[in-house]
Protein backbone atom coordinates (compact mmCIF):
# COMPACT_ATOMS: atom_id res chain seq x y z
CA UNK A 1 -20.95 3.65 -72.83
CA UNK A 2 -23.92 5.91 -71.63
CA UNK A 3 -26.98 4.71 -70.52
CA UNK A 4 -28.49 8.03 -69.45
CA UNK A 5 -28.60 11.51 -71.30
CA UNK A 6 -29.34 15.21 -69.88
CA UNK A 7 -33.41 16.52 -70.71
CA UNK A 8 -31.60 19.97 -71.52
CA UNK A 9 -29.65 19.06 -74.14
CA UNK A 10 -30.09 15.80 -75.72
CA UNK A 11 -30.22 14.82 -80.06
CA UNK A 12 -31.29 11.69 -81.32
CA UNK A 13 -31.47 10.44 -84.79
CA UNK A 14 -34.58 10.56 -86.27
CA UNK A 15 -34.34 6.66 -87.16
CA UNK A 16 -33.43 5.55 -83.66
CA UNK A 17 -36.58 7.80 -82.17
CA UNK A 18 -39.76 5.33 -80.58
CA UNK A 19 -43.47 6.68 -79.65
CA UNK A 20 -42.95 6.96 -75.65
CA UNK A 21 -45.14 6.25 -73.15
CA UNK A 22 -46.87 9.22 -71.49
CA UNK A 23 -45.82 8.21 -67.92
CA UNK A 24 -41.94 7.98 -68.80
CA UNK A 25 -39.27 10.52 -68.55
CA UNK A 26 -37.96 10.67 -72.03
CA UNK A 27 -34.29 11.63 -70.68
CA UNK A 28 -34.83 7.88 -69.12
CA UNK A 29 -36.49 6.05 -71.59
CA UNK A 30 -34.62 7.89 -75.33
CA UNK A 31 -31.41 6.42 -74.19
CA UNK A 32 -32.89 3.05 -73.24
CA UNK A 33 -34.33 2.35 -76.57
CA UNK A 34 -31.34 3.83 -78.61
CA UNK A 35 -28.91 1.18 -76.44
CA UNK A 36 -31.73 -1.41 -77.60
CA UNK A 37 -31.38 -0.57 -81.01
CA UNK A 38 -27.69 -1.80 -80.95
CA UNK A 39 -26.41 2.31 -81.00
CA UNK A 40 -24.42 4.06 -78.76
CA UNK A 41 -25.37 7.35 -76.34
CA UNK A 42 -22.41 9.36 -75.88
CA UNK A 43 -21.55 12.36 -74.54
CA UNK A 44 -20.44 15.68 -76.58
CA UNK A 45 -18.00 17.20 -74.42
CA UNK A 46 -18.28 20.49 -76.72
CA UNK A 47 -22.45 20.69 -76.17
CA UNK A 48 -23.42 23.56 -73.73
CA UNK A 49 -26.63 23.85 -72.35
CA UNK A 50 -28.48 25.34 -69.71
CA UNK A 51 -31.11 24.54 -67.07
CA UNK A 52 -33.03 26.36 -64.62
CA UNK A 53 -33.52 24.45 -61.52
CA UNK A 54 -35.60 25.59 -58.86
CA UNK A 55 -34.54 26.33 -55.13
CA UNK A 56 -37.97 26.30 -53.04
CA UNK A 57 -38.32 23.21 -51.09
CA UNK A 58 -41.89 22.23 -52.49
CA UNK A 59 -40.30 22.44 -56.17
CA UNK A 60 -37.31 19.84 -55.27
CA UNK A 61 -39.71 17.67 -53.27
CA UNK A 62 -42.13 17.45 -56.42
CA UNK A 63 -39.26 17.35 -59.24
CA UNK A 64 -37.70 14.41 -57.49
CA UNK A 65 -40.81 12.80 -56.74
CA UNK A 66 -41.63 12.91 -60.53
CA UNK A 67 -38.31 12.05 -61.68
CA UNK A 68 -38.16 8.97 -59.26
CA UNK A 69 -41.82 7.91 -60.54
CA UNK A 70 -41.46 8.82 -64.37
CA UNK A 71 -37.78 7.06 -64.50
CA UNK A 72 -38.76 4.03 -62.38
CA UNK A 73 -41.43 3.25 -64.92
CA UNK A 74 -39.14 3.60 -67.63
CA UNK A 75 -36.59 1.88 -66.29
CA UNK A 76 -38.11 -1.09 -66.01
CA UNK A 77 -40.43 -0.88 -69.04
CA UNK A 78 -36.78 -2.02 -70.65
CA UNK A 79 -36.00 -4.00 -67.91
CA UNK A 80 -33.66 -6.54 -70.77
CA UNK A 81 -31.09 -4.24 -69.75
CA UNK A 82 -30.70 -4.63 -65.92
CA UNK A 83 -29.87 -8.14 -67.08
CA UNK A 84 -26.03 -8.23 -66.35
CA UNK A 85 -25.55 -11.24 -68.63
CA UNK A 86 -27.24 -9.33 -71.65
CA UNK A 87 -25.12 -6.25 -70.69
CA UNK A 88 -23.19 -6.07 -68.39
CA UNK A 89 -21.82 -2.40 -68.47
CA UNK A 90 -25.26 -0.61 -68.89
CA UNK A 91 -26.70 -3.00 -66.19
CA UNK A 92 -24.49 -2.05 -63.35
CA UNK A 93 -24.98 1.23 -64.61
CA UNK A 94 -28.63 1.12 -64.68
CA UNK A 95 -28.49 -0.61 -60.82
CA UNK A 96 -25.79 1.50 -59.25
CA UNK A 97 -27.17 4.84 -60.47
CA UNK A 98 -30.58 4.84 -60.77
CA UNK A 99 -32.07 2.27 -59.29
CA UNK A 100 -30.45 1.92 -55.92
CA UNK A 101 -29.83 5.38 -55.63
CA UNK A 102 -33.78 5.79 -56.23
CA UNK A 103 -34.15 3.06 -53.25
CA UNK A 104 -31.38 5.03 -50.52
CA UNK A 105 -34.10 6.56 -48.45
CA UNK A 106 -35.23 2.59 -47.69
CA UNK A 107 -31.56 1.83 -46.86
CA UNK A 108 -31.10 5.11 -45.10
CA UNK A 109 -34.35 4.16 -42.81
CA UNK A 110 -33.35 0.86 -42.11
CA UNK A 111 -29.55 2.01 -40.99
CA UNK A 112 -31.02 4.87 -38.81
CA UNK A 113 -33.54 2.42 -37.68
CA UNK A 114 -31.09 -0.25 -36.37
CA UNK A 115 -28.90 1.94 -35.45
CA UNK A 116 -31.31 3.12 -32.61
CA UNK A 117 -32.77 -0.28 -31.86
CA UNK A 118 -28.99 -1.50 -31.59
CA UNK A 119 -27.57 1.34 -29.70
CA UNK A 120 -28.83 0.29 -26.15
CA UNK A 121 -26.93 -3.07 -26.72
CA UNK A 122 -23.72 -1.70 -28.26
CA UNK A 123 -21.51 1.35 -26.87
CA UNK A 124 -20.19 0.83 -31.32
CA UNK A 125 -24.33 1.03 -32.35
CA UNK A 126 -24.59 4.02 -29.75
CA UNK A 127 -22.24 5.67 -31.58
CA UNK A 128 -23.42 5.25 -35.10
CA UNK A 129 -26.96 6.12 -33.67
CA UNK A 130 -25.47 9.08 -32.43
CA UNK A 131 -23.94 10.01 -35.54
CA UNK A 132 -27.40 9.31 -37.30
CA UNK A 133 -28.46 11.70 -35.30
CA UNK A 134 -26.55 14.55 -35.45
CA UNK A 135 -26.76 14.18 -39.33
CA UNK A 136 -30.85 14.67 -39.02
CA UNK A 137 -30.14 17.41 -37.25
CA UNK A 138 -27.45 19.26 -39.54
CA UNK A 139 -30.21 18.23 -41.78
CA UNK A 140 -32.79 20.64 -40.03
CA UNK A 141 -29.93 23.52 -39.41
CA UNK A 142 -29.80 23.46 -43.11
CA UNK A 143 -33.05 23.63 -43.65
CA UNK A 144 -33.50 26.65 -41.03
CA UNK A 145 -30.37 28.74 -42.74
CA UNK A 146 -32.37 28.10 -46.18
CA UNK A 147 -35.48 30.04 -44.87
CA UNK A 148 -33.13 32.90 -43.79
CA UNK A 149 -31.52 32.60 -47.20
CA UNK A 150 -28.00 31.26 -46.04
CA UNK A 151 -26.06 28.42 -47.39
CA UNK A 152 -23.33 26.54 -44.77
CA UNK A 153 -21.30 24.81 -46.07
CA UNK A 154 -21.65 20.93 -46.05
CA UNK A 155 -24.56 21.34 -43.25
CA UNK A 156 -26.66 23.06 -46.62
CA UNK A 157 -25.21 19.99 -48.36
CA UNK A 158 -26.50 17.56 -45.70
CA UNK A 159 -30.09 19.17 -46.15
CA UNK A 160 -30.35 19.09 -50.26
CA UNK A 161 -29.58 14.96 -49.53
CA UNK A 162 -32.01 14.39 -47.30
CA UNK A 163 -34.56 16.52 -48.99
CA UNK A 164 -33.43 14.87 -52.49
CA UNK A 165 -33.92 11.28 -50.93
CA UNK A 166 -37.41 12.60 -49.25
CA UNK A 167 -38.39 13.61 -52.71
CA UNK A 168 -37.23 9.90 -54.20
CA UNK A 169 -39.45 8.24 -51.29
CA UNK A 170 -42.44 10.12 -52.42
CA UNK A 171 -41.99 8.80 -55.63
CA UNK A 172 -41.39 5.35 -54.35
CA UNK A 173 -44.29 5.49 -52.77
CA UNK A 174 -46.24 6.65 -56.12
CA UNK A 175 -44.68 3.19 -58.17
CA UNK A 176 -46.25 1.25 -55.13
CA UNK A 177 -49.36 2.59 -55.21
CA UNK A 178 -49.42 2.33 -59.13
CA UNK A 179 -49.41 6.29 -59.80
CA UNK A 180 -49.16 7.16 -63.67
CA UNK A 181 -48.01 10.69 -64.10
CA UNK A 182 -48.45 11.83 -67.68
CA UNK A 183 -48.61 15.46 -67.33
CA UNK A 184 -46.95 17.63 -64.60
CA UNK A 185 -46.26 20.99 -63.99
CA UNK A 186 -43.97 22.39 -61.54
């Protein structure tokens, strides 16, 4: 049971298909309303598609962004099915993979937070602070090699997450401030 569906290659019947709103992602918001229609998304393991991302740091920071913004709004434009008494599988679905995954940079900022605040009480807090730490920096390495066009191994790794979850505060910060992107170009 899907709740979610790649942009690149995605089919819907024509019957199940709803007028979307400008400011939603429709690889969000096509599953939604076919899962609200009482029919299944599912997944053709024989389909083959293929996407293009980008690699230039501006280009992630503004696809997340607008996939953070576009999908929040969609998200909770059907937000019947983050009930987890209505349905229970696509709601902890919906929570555990979008949603809180589009809120990790406020629980990464709050755990590097107290981990410094707590580290001059605790030798244990010093230590997580510490390892905090040395992830920002790995972080930064990674984003160094990537100007000189190298890739290291987990420390690259380290760098796409942090920049990913950058790019997912920006477009936390767009819900809050009531941002509406209908047309984008990257």
């Amino acid at each position: 049971m899907l709740a979610v569906s790649s942009g690149a290659c995605m089919a819907i019947r024509k019957s199940l298909f709803n007028k979307i709103e400008g400011a939603y992602g429709e690889d969000c918001i096509i599953p939604l309303d076919v899962i609200l229609s009482k029919h299944y998304v599912v997944h053709a393991s024989n389909a083959i598609a293929y996407d293009r991302m980008e690699c230039e740091v501006e280009t992630e920071l503004s696809t997340r962004s607008r996939m953070t913004l576009r999908n929040w709004q969609g998200t909770w434009s059907k937000k019947t099915l983050l009930n987890p008494f209505k349905f229970p599988s696509y709601s902890f679905s919906l929570w555990s993979h979008k949603v809180l995954r589009w809120l990790s940079p406020i629980f990464i900022l709050i755990l590097s937070i107290s981990a410094f605040i707590l580290s001059s009480d605790s030798i244990f807090y010093w230590y997580i602070s510490l390892a905090v730490f040395s992830f920002y920096m790995a972080g930064i390495v990674g984003w160094v090699a990537g100007l000189k066009g190298l890739s290291i191994p987990i420390i690259s790794n380290i760098y796409v997450f942090i920049l990913a979850n950058i790019g997912f505060m920006i477009g936390l910060f767009g819900v809050i401030k009531g941002k509406h992107l209908r047309i984008y170009r990257n």
